[in-house]
PDB file of N, CA and C in Angstrom:
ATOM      1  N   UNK A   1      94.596  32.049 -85.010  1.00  0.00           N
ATOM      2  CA  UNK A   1      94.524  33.460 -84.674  1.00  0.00           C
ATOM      3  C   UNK A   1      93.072  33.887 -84.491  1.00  0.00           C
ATOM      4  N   UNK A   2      92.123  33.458 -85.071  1.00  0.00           N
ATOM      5  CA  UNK A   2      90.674  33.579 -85.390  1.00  0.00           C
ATOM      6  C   UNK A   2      90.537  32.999 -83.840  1.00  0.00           C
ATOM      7  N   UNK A   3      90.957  31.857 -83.260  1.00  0.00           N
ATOM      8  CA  UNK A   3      90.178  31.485 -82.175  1.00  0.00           C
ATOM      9  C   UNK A   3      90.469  32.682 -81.037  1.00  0.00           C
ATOM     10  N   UNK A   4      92.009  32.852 -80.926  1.00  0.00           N
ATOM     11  CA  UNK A   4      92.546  33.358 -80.237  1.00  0.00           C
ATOM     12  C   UNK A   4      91.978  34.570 -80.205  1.00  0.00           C
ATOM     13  N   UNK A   5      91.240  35.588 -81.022  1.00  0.00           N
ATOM     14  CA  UNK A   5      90.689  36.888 -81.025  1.00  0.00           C
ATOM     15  C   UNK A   5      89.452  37.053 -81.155  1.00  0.00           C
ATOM     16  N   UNK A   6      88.396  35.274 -80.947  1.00  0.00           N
ATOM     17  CA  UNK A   6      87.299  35.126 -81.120  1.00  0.00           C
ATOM     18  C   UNK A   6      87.426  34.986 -79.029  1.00  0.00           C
ATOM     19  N   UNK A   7      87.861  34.288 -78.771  1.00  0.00           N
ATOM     20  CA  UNK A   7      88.499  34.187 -76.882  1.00  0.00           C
ATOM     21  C   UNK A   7      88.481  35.389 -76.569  1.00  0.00           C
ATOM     22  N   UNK A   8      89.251  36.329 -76.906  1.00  0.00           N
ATOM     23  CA  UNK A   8      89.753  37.983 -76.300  1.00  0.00           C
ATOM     24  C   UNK A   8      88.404  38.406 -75.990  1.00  0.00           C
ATOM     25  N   UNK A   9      87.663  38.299 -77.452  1.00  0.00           N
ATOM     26  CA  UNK A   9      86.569  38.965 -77.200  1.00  0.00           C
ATOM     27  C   UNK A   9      85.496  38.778 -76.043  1.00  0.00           C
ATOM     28  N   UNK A  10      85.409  37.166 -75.819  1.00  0.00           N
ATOM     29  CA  UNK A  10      84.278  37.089 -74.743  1.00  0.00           C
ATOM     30  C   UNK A  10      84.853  37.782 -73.758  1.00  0.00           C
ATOM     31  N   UNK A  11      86.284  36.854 -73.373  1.00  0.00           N
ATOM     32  CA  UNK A  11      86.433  37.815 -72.097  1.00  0.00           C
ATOM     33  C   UNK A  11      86.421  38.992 -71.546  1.00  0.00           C
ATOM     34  N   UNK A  12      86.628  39.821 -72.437  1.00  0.00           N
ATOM     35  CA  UNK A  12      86.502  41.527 -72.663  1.00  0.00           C
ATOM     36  C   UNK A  12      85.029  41.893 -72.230  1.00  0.00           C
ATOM     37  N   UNK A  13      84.261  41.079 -72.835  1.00  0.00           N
ATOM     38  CA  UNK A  13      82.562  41.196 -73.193  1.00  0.00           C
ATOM     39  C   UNK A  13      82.129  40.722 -71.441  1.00  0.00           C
ATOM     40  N   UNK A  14      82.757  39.510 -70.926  1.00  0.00           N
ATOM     41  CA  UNK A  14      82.410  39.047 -69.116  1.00  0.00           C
ATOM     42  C   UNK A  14      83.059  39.510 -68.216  1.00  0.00           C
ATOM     43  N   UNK A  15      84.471  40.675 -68.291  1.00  0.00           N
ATOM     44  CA  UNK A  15      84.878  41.297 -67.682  1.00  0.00           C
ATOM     45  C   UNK A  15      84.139  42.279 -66.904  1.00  0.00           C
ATOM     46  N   UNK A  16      83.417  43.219 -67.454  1.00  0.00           N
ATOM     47  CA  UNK A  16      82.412  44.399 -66.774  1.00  0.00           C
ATOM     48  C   UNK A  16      81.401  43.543 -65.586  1.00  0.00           C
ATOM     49  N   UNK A  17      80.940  42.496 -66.650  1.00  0.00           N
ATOM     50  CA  UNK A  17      79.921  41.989 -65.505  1.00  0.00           C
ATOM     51  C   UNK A  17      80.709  41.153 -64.155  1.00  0.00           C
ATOM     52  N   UNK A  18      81.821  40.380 -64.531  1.00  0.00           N
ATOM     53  CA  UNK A  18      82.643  39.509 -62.967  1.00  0.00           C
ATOM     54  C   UNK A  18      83.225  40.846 -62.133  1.00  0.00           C
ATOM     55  N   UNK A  19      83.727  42.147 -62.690  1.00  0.00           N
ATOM     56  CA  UNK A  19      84.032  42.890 -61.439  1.00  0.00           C
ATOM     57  C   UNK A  19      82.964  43.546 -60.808  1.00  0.00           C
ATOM     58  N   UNK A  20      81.594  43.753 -61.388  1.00  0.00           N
ATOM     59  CA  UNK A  20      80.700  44.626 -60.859  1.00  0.00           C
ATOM     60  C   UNK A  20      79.710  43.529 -60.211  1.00  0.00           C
ATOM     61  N   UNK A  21      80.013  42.255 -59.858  1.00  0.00           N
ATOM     62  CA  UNK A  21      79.551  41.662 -58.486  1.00  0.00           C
ATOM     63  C   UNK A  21      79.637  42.109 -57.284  1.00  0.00           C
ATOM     64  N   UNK A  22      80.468  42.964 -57.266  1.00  0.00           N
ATOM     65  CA  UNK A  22      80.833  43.501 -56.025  1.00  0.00           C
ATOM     66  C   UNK A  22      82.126  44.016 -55.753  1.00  0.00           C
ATOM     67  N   UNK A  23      81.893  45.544 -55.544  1.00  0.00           N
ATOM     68  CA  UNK A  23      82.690  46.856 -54.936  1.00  0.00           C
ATOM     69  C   UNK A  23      83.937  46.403 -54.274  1.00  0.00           C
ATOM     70  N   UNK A  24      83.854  45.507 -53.334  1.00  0.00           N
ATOM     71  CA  UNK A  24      84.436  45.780 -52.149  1.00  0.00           C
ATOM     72  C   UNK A  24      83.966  44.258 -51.396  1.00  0.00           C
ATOM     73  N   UNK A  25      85.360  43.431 -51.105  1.00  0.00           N
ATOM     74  CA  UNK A  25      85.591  42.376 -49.900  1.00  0.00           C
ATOM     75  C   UNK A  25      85.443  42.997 -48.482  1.00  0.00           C
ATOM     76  N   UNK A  26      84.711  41.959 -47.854  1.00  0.00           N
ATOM     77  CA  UNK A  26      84.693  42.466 -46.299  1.00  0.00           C
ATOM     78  C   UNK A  26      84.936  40.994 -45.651  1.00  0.00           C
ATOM     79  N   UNK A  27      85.086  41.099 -44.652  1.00  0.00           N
ATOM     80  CA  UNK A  27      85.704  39.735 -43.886  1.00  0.00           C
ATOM     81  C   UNK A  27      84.832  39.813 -42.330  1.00  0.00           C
ATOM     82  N   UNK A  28      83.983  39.117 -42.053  1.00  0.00           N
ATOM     83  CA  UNK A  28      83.779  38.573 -40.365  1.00  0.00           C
ATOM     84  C   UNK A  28      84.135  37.358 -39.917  1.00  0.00           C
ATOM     85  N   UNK A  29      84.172  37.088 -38.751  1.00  0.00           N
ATOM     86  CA  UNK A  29      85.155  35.864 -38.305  1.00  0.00           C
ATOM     87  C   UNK A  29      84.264  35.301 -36.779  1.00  0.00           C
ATOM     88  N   UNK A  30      83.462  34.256 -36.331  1.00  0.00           N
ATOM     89  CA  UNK A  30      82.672  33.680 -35.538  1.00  0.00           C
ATOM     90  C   UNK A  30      83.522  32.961 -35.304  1.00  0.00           C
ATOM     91  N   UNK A  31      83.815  33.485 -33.665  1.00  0.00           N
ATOM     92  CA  UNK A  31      84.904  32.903 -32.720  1.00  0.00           C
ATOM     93  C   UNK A  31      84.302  32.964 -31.308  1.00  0.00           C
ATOM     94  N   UNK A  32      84.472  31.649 -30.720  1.00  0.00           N
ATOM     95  CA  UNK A  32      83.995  31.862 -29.705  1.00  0.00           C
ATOM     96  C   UNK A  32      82.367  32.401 -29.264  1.00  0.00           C
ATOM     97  N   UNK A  33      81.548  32.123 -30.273  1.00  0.00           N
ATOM     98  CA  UNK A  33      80.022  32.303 -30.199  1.00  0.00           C
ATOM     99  C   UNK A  33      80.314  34.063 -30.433  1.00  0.00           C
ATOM    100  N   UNK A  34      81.320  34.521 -31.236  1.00  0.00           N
ATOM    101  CA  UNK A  34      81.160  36.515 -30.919  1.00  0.00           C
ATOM    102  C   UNK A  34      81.411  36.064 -32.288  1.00  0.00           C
ATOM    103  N   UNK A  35      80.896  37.683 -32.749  1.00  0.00           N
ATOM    104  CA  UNK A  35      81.400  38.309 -34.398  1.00  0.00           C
ATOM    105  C   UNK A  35      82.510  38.847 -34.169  1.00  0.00           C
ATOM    106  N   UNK A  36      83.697  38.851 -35.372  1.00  0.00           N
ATOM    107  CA  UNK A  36      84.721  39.869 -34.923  1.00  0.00           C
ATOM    108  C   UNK A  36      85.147  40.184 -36.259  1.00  0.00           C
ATOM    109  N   UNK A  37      85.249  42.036 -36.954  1.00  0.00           N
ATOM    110  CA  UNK A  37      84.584  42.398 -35.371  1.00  0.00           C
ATOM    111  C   UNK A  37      83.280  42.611 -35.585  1.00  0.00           C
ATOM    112  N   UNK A  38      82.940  43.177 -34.247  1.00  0.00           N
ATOM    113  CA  UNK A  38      81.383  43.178 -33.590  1.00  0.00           C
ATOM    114  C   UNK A  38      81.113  44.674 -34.795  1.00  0.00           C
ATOM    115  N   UNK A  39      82.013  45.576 -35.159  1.00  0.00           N
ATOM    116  CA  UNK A  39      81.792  46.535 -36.146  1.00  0.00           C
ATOM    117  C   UNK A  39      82.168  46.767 -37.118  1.00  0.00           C
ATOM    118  N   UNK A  40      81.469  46.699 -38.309  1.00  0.00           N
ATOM    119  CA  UNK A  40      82.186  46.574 -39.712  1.00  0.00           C
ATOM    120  C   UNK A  40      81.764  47.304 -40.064  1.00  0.00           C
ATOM    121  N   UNK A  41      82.973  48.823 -40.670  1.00  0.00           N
ATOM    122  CA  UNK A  41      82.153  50.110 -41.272  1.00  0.00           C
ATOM    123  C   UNK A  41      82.484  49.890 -43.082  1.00  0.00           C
ATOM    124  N   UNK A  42      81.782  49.830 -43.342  1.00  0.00           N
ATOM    125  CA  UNK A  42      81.611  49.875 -44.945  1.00  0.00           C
ATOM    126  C   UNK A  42      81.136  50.774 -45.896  1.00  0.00           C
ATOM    127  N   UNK A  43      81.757  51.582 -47.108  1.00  0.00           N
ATOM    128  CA  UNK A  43      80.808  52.348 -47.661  1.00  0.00           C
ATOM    129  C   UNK A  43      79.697  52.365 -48.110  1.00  0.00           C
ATOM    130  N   UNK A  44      78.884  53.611 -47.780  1.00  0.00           N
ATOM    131  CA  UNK A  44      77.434  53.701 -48.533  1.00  0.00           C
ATOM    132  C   UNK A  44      77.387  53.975 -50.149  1.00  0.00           C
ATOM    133  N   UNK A  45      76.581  53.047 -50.283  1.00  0.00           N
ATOM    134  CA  UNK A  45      75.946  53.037 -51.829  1.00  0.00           C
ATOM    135  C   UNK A  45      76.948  52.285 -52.730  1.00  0.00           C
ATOM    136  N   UNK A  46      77.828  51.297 -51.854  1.00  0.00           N
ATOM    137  CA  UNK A  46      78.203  50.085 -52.879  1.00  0.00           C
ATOM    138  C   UNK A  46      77.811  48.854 -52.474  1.00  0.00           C
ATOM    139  N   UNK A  47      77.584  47.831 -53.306  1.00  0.00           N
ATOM    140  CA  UNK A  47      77.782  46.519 -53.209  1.00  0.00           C
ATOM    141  C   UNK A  47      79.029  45.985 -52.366  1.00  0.00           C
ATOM    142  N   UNK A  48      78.840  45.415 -51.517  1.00  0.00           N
ATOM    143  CA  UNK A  48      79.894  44.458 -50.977  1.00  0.00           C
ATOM    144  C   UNK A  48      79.639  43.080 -50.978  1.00  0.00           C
ATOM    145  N   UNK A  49      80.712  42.194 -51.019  1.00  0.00           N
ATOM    146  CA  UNK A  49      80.452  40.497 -50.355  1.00  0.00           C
ATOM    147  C   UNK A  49      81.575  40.390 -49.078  1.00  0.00           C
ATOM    148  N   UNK A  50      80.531  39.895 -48.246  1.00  0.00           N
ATOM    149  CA  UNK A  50      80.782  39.660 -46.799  1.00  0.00           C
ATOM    150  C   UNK A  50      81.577  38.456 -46.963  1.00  0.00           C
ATOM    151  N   UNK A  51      82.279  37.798 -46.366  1.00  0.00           N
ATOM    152  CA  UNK A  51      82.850  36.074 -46.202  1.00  0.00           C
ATOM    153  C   UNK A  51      82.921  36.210 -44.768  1.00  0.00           C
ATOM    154  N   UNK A  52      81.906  34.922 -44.175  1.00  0.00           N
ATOM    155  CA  UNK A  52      82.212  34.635 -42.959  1.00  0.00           C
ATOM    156  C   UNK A  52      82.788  33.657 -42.687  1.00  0.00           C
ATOM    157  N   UNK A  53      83.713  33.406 -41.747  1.00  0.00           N
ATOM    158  CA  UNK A  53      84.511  32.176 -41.140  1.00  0.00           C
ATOM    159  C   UNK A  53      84.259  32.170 -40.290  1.00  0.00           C
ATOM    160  N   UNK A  54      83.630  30.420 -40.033  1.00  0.00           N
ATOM    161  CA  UNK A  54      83.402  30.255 -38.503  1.00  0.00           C
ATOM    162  C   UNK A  54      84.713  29.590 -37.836  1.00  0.00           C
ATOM    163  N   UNK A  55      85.145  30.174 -37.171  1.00  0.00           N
ATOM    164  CA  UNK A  55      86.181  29.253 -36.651  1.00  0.00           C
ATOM    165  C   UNK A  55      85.587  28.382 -35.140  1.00  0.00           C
ATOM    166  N   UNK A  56      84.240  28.292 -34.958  1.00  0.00           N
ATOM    167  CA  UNK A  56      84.007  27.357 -34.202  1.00  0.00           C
ATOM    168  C   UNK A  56      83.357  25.772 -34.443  1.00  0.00           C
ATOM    169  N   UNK A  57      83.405  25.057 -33.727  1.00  0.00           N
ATOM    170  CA  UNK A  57      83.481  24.009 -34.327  1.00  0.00           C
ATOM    171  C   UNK A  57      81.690  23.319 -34.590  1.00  0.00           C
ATOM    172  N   UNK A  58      80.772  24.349 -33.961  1.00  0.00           N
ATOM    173  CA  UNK A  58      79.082  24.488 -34.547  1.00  0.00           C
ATOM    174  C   UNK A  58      79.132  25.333 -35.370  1.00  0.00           C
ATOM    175  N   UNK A  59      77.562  24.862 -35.880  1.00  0.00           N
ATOM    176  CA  UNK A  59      77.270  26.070 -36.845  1.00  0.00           C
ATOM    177  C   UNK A  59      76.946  26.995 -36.506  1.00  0.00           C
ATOM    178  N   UNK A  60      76.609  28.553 -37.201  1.00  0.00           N
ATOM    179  CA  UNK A  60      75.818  29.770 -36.540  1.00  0.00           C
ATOM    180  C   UNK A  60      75.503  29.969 -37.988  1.00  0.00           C
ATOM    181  N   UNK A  61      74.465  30.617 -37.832  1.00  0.00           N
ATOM    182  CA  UNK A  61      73.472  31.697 -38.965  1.00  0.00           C
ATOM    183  C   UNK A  61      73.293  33.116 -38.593  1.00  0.00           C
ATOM    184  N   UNK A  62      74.132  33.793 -39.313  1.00  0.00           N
ATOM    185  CA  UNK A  62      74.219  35.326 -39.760  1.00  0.00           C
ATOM    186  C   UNK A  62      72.889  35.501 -40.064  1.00  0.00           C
ATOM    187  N   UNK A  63      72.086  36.356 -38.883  1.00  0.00           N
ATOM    188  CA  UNK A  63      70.845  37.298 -39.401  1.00  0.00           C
ATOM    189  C   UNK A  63      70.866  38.222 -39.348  1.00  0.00           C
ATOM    190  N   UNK A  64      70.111  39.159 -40.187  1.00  0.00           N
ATOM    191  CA  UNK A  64      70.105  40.732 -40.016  1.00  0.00           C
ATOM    192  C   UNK A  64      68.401  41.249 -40.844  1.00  0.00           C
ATOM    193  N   UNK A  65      67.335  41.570 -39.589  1.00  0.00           N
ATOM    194  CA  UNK A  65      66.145  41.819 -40.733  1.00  0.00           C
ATOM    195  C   UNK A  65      66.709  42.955 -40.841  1.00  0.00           C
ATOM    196  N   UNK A  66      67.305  43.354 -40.606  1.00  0.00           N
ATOM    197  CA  UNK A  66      67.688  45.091 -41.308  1.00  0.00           C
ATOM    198  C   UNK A  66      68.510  44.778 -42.926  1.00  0.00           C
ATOM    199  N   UNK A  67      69.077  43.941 -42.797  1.00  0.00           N
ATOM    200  CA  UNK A  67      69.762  43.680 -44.607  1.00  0.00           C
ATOM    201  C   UNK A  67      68.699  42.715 -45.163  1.00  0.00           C
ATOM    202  N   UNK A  68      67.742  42.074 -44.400  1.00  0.00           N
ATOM    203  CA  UNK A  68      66.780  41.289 -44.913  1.00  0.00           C
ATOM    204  C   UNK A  68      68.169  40.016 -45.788  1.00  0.00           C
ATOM    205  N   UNK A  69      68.631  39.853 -44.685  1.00  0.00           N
ATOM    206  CA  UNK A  69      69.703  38.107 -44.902  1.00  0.00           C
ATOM    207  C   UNK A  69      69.918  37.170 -43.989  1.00  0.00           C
ATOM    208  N   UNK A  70      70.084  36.004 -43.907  1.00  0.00           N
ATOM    209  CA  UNK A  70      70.016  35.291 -43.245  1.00  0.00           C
ATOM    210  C   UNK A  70      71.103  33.756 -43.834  1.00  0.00           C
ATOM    211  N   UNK A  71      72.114  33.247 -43.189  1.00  0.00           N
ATOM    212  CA  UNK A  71      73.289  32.815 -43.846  1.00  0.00           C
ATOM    213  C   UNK A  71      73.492  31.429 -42.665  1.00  0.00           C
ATOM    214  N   UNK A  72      73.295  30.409 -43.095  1.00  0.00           N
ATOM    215  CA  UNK A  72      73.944  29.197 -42.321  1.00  0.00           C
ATOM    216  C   UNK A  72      75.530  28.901 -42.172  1.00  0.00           C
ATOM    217  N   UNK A  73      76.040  29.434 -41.659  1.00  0.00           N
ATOM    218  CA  UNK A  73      77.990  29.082 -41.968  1.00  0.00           C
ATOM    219  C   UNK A  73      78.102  27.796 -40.956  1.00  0.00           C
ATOM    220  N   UNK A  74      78.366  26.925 -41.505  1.00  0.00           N
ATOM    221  CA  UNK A  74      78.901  24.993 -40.981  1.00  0.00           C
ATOM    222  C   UNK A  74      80.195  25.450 -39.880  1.00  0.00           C
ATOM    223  N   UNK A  75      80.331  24.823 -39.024  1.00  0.00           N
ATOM    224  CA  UNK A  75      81.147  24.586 -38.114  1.00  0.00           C
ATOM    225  C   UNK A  75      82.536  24.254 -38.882  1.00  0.00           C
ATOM    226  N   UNK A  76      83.576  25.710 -38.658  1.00  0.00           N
ATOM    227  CA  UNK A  76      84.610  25.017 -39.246  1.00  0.00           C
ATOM    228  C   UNK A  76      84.510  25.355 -40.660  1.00  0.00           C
ATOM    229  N   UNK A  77      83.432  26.147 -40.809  1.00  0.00           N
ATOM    230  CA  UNK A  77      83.246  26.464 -42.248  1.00  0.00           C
ATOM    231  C   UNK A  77      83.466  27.915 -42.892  1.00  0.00           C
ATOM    232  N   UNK A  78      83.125  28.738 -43.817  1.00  0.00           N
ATOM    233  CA  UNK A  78      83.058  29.725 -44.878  1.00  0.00           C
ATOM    234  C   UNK A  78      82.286  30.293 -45.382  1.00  0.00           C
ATOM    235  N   UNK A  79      81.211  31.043 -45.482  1.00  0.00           N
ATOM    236  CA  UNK A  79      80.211  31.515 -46.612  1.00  0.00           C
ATOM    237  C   UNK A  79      80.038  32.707 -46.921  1.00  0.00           C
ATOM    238  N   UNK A  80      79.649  32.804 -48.271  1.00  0.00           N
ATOM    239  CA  UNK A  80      79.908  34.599 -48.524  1.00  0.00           C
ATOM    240  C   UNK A  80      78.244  34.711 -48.511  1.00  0.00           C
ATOM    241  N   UNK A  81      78.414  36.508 -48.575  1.00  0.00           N
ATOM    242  CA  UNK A  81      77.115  37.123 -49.044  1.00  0.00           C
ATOM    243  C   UNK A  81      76.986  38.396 -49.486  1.00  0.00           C
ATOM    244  N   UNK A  82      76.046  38.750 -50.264  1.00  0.00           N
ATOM    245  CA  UNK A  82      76.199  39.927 -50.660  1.00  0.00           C
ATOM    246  C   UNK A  82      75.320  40.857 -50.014  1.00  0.00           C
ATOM    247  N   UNK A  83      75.759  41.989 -49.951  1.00  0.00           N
ATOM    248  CA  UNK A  83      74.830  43.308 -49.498  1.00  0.00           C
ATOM    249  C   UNK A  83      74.870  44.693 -50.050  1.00  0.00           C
ATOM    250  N   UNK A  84      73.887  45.196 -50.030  1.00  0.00           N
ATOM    251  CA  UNK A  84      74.091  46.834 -50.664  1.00  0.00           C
ATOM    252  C   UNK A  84      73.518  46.901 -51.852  1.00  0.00           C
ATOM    253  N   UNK A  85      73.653  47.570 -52.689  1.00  0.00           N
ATOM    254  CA  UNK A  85      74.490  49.629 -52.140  1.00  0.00           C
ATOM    255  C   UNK A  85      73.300  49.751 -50.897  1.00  0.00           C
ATOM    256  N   UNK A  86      74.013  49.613 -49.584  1.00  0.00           N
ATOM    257  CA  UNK A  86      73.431  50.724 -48.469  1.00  0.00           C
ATOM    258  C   UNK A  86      73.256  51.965 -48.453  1.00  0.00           C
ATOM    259  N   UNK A  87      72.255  52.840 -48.054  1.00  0.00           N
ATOM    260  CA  UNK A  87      72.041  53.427 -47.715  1.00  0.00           C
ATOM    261  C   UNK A  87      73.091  53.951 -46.305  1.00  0.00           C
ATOM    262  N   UNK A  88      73.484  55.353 -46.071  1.00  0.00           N
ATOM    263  CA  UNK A  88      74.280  55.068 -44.413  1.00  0.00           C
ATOM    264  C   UNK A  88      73.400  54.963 -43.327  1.00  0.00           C
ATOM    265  N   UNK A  89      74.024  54.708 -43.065  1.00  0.00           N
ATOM    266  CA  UNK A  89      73.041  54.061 -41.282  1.00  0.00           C
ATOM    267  C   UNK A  89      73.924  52.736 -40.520  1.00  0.00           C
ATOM    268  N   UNK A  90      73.347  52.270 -39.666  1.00  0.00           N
ATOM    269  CA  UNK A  90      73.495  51.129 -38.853  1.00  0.00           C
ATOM    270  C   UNK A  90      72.848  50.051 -39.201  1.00  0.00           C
ATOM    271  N   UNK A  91      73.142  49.010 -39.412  1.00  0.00           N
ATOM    272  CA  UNK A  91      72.510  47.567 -39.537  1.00  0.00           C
ATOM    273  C   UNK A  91      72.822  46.280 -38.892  1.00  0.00           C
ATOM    274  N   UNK A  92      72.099  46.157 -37.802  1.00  0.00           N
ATOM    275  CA  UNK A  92      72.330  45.395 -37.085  1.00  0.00           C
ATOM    276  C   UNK A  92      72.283  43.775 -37.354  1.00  0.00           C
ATOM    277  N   UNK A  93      72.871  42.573 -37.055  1.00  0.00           N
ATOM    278  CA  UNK A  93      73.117  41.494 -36.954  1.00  0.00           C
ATOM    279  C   UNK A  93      73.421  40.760 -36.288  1.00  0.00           C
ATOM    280  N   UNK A  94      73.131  39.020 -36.005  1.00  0.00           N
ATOM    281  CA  UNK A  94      73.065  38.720 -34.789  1.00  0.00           C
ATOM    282  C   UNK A  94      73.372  37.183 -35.264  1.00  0.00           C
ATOM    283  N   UNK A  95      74.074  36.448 -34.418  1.00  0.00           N
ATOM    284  CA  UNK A  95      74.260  34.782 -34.732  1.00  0.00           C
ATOM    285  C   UNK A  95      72.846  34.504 -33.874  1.00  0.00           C
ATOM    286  N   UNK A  96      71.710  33.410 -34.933  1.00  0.00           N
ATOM    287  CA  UNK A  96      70.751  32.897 -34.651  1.00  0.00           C
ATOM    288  C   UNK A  96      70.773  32.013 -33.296  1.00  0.00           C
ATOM    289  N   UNK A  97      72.212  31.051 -33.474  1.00  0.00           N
ATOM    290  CA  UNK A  97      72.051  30.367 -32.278  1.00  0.00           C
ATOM    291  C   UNK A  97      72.628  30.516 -30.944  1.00  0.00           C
ATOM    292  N   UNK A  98      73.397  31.793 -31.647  1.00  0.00           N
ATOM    293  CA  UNK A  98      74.011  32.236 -29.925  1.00  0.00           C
ATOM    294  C   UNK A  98      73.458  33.823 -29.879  1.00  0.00           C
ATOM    295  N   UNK A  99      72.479  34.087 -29.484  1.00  0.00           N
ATOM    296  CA  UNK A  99      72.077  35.646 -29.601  1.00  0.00           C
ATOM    297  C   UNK A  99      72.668  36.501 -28.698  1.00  0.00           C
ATOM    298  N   UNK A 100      73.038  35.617 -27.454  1.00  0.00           N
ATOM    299  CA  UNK A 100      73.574  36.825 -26.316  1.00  0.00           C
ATOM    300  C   UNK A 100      74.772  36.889 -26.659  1.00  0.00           C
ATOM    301  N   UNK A 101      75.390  36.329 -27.012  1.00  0.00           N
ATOM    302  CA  UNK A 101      77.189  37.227 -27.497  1.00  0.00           C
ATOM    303  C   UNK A 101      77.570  37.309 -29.011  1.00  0.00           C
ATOM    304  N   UNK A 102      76.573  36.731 -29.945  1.00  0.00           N
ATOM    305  CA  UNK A 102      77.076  36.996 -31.362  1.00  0.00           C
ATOM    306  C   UNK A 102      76.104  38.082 -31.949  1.00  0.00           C
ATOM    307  N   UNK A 103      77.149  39.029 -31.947  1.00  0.00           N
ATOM    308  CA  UNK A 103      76.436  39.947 -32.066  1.00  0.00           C
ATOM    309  C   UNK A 103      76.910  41.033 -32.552  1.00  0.00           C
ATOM    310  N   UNK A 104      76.226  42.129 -33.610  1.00  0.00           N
ATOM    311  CA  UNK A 104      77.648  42.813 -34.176  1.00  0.00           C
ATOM    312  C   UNK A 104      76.771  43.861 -35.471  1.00  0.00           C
ATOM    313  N   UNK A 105      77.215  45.098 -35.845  1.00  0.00           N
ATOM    314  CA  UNK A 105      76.876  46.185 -36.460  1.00  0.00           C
ATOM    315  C   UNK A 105      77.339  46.825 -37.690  1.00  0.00           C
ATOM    316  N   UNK A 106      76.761  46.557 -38.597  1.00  0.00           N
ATOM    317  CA  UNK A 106      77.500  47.314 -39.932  1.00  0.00           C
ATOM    318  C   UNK A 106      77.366  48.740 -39.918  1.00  0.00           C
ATOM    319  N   UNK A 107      77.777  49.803 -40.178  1.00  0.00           N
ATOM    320  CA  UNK A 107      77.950  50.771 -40.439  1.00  0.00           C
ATOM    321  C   UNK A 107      78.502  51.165 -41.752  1.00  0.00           C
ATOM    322  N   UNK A 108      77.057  51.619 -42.452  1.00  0.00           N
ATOM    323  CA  UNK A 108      76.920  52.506 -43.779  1.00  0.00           C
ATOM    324  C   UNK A 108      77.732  53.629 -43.665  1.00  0.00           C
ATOM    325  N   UNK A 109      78.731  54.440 -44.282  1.00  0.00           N
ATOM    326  CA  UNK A 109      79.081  55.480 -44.330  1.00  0.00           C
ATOM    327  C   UNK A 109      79.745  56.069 -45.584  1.00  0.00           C
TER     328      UNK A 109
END
């Protein structure tokens, strides 16, 4: 019983900190050298984690000097990231190796 209510406790104690990683899931998807979608409106002044899926079969790297991030996702691959609490506004982003069509806008609001 001692272990069992010595257990409760941590978890109780690492609970606050594993949900306040982040507010709010967001999802982009690299198809076809494009972001989709090209606009992701998200609230201002929380934390989010992004997950990108590339569903093409190269890699691309998620940049944005406006979030000051920069993300390698593998061909065929997955990667998260975090951003925020934004400010509202626009924040632009761009796939490193395909710049003329990957391409795409967060929106703080």
């Amino acid at each position: 019983m001692k272990n069992i209510f010595s257990l409760l406790l941590i978890v109780t104690a690492l609970t606050p900190v594993a949900s306040s990683a982040a507010d709010a899931d967001y999802k982009l998807v690299i198809k076809d050298h494009r972001f989709e979608p090209a606009e992701l409106s998200v609230p201002a002044g929380k934390k989010i984690k992004m997950s990108i899926e590339n569903k093409d079969a190269t890699p691309e790297e998620f940049e944005s000097h406006s979030l000051n991030r920069e993300k390698l996702v593998a061909g065929n691959g997955t990667a998260s990231i975090y951003i925020g609490p934004l400010e509202p506004g626009r924040y632009e982003f761009f796939g490193e190796f395909n710049k003329e069509t990957a391409q795409g806008v967060i929106i703080a609001k």
